[in-house]
C-alpha atoms as a PDB file:
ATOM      1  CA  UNK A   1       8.642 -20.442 -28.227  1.00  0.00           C
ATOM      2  CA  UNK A   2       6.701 -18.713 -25.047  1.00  0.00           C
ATOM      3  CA  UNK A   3       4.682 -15.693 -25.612  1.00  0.00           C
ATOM      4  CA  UNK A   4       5.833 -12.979 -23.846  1.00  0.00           C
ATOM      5  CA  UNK A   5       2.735 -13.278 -21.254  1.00  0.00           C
ATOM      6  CA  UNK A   6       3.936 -16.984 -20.566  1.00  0.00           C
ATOM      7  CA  UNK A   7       6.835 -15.573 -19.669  1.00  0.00           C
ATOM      8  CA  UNK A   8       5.690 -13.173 -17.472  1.00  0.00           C
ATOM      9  CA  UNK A   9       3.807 -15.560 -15.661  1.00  0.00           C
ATOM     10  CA  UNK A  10       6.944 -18.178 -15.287  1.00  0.00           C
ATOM     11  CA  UNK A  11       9.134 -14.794 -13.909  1.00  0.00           C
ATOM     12  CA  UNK A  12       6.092 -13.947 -11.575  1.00  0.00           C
ATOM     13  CA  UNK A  13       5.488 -17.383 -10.261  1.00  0.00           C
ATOM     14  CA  UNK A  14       9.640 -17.988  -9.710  1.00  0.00           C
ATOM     15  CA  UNK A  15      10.240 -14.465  -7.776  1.00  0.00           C
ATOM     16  CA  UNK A  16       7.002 -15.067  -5.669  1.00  0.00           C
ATOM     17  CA  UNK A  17       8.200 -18.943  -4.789  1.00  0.00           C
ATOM     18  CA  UNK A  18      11.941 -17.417  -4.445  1.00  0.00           C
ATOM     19  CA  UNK A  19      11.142 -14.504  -2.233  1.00  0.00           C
ATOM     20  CA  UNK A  20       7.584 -14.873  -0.040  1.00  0.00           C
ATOM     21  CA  UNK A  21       6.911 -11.903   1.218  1.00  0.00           C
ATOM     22  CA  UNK A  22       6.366 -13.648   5.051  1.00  0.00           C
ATOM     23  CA  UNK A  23       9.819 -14.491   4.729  1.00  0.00           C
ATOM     24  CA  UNK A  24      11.331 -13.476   8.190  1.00  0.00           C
ATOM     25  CA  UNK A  25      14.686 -12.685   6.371  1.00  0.00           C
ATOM     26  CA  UNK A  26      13.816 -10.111   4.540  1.00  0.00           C
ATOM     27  CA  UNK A  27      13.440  -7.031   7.501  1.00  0.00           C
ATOM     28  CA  UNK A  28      16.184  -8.407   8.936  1.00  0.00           C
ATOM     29  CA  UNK A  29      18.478  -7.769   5.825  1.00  0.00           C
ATOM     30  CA  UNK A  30      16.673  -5.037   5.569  1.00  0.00           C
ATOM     31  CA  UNK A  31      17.656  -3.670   8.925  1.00  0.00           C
ATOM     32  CA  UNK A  32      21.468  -5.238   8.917  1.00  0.00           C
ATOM     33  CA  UNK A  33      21.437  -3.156   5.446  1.00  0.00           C
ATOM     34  CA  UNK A  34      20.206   0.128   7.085  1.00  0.00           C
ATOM     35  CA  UNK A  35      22.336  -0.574  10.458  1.00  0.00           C
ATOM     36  CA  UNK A  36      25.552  -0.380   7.736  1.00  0.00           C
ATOM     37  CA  UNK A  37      24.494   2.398   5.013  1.00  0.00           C
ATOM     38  CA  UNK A  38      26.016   5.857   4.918  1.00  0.00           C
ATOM     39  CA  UNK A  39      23.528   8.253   6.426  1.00  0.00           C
ATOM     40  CA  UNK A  40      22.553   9.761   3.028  1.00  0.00           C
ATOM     41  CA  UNK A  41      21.354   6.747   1.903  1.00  0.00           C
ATOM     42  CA  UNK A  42      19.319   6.088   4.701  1.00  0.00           C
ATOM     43  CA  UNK A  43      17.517   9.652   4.637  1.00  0.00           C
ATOM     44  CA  UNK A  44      17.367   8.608   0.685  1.00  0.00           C
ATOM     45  CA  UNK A  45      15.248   5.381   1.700  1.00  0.00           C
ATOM     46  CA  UNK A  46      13.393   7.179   4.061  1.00  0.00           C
ATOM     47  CA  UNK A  47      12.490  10.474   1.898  1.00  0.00           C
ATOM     48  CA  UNK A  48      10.632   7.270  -0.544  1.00  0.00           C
ATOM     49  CA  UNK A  49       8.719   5.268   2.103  1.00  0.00           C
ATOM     50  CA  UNK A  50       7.744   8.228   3.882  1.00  0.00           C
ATOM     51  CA  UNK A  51       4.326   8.791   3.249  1.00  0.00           C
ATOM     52  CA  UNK A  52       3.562   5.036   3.115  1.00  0.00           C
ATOM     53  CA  UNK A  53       4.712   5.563   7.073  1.00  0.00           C
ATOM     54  CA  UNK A  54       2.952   7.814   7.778  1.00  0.00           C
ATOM     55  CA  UNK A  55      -0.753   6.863   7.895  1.00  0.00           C
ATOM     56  CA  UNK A  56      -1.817  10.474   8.913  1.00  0.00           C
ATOM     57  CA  UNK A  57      -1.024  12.001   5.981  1.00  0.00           C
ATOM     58  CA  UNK A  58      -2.539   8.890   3.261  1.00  0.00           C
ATOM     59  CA  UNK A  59      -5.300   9.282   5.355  1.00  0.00           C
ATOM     60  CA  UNK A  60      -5.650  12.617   4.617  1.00  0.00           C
ATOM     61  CA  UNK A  61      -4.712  12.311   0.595  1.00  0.00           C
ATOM     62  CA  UNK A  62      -7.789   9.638   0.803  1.00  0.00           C
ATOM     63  CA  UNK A  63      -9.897  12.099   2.105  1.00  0.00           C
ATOM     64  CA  UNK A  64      -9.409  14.899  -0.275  1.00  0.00           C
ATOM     65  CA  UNK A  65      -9.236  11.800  -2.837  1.00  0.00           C
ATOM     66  CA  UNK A  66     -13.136  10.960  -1.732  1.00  0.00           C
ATOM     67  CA  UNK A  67     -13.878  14.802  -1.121  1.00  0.00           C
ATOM     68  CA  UNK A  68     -12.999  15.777  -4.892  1.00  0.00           C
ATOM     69  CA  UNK A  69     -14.832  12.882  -6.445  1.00  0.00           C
ATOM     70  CA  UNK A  70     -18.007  14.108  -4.169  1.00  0.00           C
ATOM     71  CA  UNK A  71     -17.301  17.738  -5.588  1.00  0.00           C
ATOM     72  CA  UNK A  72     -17.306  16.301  -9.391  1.00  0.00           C
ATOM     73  CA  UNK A  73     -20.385  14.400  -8.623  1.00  0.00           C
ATOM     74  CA  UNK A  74     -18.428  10.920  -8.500  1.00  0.00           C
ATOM     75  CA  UNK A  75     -18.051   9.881  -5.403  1.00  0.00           C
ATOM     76  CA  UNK A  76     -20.752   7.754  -3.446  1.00  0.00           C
ATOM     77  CA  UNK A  77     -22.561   9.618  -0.838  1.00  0.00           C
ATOM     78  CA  UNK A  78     -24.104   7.883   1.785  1.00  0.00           C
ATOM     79  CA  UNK A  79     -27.418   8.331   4.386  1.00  0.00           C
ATOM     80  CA  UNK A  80     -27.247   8.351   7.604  1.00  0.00           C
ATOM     81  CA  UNK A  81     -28.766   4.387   8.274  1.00  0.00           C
ATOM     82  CA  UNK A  82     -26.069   3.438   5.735  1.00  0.00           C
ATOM     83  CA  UNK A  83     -23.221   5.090   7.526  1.00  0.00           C
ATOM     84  CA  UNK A  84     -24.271   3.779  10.871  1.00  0.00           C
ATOM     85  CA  UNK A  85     -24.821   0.297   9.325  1.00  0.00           C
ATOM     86  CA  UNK A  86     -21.141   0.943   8.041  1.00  0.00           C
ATOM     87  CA  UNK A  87     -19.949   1.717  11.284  1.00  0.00           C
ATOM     88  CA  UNK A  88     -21.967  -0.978  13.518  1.00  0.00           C
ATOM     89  CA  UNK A  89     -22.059  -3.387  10.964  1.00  0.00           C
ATOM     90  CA  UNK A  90     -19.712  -5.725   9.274  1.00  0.00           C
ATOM     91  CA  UNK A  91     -19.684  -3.718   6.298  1.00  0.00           C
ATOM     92  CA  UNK A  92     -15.989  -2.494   5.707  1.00  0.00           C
ATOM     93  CA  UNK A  93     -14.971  -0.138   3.207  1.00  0.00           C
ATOM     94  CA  UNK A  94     -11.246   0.057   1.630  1.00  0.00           C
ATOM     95  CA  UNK A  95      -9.087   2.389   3.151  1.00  0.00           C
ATOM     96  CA  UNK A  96      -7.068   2.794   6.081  1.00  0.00           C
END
């Protein structure tokens, strides 16, 4: 009998050999899809994905993300040779 973490794994490993995420068909069933919905569903799809669109306004949730942790005394502050080594250097933080 598997434990329910094997099993997990198994389900994980068949869906990412099954569907790759380079696979080339998937935007274009994705776009035949939205080319033949009813226009509700397609302002449905697009009222979920919108904010992953648009990178304005995650930039600007990260932002106030990083500003309140610097207001509660969490966030990392840094000097001004560490932002310009940031910024010159090879040194990448995450975000957009």
């Amino acid at each position: 009998m598997m434990h329910s973490s094997e099993t997990v794994n198994k389900k994980s490993e068949f869906v990412k050999n099954k569907y790759h995420h380079d696979d080339i068909r998937y935007p274009q069933k994705l776009h035949q899809f939205i080319d033949t919905i009813e226009d509700k569903k397609v302002t449905a799809i697009y009222t979920l994905l919108e904010d992953e669109m648009n990178t304005d306004v995650q930039r600007k949730k990260l932002v106030f993300a990083e500003r309140e942790k610097y207001l509660n005394g969490e966030g990392k502050s840094y000097s001004w040779n560490e932002v310009r080594k940031i910024a010159t250097g090879k040194v990448k933080r995450h975000g957009l």
